[in-house]
C-alpha atoms as a PDB file:
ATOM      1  CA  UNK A   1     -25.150   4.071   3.387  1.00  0.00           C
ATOM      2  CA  UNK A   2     -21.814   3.077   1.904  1.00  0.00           C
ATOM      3  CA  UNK A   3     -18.592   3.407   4.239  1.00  0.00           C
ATOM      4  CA  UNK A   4     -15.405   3.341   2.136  1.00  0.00           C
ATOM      5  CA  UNK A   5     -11.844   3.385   3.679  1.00  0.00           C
ATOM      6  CA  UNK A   6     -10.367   5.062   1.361  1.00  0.00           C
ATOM      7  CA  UNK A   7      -6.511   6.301   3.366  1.00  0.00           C
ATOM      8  CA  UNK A   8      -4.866   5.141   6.195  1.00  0.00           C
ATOM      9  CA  UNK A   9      -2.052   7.266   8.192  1.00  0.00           C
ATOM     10  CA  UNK A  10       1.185   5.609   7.954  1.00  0.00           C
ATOM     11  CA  UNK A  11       3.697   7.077  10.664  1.00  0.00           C
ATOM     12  CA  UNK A  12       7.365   7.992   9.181  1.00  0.00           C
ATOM     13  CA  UNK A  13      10.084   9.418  10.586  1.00  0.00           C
ATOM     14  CA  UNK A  14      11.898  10.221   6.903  1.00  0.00           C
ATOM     15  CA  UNK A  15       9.313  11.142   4.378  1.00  0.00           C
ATOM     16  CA  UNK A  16      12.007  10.755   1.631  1.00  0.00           C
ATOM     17  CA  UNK A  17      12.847   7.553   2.841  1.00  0.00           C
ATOM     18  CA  UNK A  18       9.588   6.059   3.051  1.00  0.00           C
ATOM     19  CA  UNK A  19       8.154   7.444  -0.410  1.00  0.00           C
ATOM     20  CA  UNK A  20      11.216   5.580  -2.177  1.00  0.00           C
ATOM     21  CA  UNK A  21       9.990   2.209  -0.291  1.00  0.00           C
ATOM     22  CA  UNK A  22       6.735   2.548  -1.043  1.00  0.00           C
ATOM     23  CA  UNK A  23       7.025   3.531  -4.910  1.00  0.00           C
ATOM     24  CA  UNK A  24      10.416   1.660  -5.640  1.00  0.00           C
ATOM     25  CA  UNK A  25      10.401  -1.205  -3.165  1.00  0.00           C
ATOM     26  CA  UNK A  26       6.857  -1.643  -2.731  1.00  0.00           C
ATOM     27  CA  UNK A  27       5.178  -0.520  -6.460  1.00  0.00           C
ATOM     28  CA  UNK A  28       2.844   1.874  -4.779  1.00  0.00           C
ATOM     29  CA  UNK A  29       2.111   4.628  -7.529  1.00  0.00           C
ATOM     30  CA  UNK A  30       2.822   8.003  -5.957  1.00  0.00           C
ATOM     31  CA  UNK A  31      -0.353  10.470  -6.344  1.00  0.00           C
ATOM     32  CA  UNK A  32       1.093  13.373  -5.159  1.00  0.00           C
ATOM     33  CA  UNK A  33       3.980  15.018  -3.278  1.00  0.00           C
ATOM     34  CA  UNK A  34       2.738  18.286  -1.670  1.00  0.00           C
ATOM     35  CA  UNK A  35       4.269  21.215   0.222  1.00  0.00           C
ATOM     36  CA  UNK A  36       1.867  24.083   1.820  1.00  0.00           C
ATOM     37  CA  UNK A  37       3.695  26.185   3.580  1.00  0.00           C
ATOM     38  CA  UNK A  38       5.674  24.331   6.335  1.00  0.00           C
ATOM     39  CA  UNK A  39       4.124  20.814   5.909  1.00  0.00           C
ATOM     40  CA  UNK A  40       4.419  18.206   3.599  1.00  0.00           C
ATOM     41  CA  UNK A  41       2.539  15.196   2.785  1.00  0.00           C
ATOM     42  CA  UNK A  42       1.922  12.378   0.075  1.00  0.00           C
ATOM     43  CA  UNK A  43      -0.219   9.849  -0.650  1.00  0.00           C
ATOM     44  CA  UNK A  44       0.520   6.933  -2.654  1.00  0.00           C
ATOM     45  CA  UNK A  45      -1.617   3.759  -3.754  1.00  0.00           C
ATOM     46  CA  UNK A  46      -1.264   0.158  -4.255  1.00  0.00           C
ATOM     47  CA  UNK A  47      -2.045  -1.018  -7.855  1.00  0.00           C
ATOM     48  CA  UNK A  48      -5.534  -1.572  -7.760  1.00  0.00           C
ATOM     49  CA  UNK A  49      -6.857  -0.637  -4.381  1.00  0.00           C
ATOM     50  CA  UNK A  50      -9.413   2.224  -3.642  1.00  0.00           C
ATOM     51  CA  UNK A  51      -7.502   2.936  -0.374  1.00  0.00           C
ATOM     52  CA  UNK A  52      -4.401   4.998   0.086  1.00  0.00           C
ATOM     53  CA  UNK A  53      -1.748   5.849   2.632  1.00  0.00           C
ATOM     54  CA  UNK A  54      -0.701   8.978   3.570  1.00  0.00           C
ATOM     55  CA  UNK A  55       2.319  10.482   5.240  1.00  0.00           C
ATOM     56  CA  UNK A  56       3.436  13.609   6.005  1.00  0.00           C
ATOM     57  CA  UNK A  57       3.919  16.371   8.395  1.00  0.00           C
ATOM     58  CA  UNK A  58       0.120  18.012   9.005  1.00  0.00           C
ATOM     59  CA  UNK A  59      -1.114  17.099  12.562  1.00  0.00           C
ATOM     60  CA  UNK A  60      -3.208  14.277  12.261  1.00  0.00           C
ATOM     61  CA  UNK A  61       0.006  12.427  10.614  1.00  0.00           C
ATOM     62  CA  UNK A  62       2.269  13.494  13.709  1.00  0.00           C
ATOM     63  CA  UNK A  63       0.037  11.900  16.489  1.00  0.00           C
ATOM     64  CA  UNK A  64       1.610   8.329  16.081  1.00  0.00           C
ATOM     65  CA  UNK A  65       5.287   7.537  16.467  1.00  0.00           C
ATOM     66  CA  UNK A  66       6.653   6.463  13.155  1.00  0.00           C
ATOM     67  CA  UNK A  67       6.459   2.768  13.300  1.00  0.00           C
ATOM     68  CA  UNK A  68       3.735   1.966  15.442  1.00  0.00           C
ATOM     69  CA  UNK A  69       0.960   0.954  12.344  1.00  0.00           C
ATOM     70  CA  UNK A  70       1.049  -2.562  12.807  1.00  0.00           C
ATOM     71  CA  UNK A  71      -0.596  -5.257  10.735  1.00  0.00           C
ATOM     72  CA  UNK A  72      -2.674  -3.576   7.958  1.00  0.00           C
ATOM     73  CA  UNK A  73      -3.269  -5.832   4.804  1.00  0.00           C
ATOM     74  CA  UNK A  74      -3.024  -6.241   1.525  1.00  0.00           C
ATOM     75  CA  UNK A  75      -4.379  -8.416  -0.336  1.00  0.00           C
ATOM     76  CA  UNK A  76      -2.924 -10.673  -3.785  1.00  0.00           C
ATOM     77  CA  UNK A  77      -3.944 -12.785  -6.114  1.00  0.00           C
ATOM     78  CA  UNK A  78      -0.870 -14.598  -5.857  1.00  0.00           C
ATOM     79  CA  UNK A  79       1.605 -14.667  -2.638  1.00  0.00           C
ATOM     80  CA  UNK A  80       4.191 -16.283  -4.341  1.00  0.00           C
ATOM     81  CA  UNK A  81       4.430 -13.700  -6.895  1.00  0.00           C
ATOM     82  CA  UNK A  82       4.195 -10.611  -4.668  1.00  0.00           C
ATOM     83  CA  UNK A  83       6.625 -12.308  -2.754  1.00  0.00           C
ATOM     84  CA  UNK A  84       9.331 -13.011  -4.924  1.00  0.00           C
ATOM     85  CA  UNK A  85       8.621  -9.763  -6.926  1.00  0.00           C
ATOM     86  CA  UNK A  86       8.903  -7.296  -3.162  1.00  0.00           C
ATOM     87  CA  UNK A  87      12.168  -9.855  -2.301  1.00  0.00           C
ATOM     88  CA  UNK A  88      13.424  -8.543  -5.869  1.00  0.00           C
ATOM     89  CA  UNK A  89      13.313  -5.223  -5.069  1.00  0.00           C
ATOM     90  CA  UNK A  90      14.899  -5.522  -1.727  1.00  0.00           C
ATOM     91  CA  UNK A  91      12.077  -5.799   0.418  1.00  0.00           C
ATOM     92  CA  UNK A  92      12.832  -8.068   3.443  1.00  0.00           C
ATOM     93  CA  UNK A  93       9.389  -9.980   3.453  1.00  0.00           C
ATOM     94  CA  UNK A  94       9.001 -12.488   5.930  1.00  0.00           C
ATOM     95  CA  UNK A  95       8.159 -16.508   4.582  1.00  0.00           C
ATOM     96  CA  UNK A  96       4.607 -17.712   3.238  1.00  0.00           C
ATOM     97  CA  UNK A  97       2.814 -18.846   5.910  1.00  0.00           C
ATOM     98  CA  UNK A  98      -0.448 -20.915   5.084  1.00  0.00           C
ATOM     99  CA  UNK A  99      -2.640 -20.998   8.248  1.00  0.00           C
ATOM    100  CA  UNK A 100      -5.584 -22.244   6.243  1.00  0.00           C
ATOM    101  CA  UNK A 101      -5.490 -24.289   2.845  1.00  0.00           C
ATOM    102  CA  UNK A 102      -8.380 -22.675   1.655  1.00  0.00           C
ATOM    103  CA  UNK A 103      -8.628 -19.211   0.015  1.00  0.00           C
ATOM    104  CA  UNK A 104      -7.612 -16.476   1.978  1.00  0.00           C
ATOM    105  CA  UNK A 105      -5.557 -18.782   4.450  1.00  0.00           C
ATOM    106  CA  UNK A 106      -2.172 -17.900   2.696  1.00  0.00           C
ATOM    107  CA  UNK A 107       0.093 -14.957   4.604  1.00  0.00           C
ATOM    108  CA  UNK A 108       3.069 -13.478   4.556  1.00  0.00           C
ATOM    109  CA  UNK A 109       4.739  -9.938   5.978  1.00  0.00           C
ATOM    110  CA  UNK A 110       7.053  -7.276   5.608  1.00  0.00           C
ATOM    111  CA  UNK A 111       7.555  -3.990   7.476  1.00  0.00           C
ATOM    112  CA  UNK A 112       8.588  -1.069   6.087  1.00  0.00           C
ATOM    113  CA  UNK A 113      12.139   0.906   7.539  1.00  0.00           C
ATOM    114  CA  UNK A 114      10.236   2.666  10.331  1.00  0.00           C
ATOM    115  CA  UNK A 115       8.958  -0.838  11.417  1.00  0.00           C
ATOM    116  CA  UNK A 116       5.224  -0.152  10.673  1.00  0.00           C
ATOM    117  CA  UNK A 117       4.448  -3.867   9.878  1.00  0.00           C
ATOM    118  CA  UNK A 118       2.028  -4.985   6.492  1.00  0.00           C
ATOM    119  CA  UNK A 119       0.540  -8.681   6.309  1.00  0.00           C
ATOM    120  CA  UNK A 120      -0.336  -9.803   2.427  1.00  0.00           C
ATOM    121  CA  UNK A 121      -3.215 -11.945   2.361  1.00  0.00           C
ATOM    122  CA  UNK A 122      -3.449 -14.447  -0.882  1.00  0.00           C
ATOM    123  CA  UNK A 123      -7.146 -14.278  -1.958  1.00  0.00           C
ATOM    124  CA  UNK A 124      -7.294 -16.242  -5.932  1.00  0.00           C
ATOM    125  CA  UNK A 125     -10.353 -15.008  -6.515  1.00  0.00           C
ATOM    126  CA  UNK A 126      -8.996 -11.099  -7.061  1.00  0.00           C
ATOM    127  CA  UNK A 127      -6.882 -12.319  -9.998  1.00  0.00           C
ATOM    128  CA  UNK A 128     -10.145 -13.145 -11.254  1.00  0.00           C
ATOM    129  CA  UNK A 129     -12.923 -10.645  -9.836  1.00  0.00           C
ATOM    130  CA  UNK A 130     -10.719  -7.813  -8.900  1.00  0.00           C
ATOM    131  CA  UNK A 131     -12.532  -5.300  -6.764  1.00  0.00           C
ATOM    132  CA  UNK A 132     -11.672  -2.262  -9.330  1.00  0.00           C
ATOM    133  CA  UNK A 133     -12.056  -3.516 -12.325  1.00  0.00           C
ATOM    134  CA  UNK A 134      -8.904  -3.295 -14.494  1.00  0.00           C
ATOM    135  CA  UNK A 135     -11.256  -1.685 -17.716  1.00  0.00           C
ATOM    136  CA  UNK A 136     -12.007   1.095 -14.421  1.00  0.00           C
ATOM    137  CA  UNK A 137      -8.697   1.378 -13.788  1.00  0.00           C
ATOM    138  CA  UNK A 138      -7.974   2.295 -17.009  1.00  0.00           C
ATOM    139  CA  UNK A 139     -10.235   4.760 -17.956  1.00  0.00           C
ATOM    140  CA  UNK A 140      -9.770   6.719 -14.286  1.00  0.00           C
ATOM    141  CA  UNK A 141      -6.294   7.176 -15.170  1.00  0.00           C
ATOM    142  CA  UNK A 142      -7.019   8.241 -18.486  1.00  0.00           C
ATOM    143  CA  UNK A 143      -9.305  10.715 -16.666  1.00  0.00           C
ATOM    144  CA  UNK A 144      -6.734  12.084 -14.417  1.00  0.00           C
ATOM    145  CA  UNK A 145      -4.646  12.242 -16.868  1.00  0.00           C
ATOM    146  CA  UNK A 146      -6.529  14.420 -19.520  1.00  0.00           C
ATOM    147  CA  UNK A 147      -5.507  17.996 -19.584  1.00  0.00           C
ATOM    148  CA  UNK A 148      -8.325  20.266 -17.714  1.00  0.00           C
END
C-alpha cells in the first residue's frame, strides 16, 4: 500500500500575508483561493513537489497557533541557487550550512512572517532524477488547464 503526503497545515495568522510569501517570496504556485461561506482556505505548491500546504480558516487549520510548524523541508538541487534566488526576493534565509560533504548534507533555513520555520535540504541528484518528472509536470498542467 502506497502512503503519499500529499498537504501539510501551515498555521497563519494573515492569510493575505502569507499567500503573497509563499507565491511572491517563496515561488509556490497558488492552486486555489477559496471562500465557502465564512471560511477561507488555499493551497499552494512548490515547483515540482506532490505535496502541498494549506492555510486557511476551516477547523483543522485553526488548531495550531500560527507559527508553531517548525522544521519541514524542502528539498533542491542546488542550495546556492535557491538561496540566492529566495534572498532576491526578500526572503531572510539563514546561511548554507554543510553538516555533511556528501549529498544531502547541505542545509540552510528560512521562516516565513508567522515564524513557522522551513529547512532546504541540497540533494544533486533531483536536478537529475527529479521525483515528478518535468515531461509529468507538463502534461498535468496541460490537463488542468484544458477547458472541461
Amino acid at each position: 500500500m502506497d502512503w503519499t503526503l500529499e498537504v501539510v497545515i501551515v498555521p497563519v495568522s494573515d492569510l493575505d500575508r502569507a499567500i503573497e510569501f509563499y507565491r511572491d517570496r517563496v515561488g509556490f504556485e497558488l492552486d486555489h483561493d477559496t471562500h465557502a461561506g465564512p471560511h477561507r482556505f488555499v493551497q499552494l505548491t512548490p515547483p515540482g513537489s506532490g505535496c502541498s500546504i494549506v492555510m486557511g480558516t476551516l477547523p483543522a487549520q485553526s488548531e495550531m497557533a500560527p507559527g508553531s510548524l517548525k522544521g519541514v523541508q524542502l528539498v533542491v538541487a542546488d542550495a546556492e541557487a535557491a538561496r540566492a534566488e529566495l534572498v532576491a526576493r526578500g526572503v531572510d534565509a539563514g546561511p548554507i550550512q554543510v553538516i555533511d560533504p556528501r549529498d544531502g548534507g547541505t542545509f540552510f533555513g528560512f521562516a516565513d512572517p508567522d515564524g513557522n520555520s522551513w529547512a532546504v535540504q541540497q540533494i544533486r541528484t533531483r536536478g537529475e532524477r527529479p521525483l515528478i518528472p518535468h515531461e509529468a509536470r507538463q502534461r498535468f498542467g496541460a490537463e488542468q488547464d484544458a477547458p472541461a
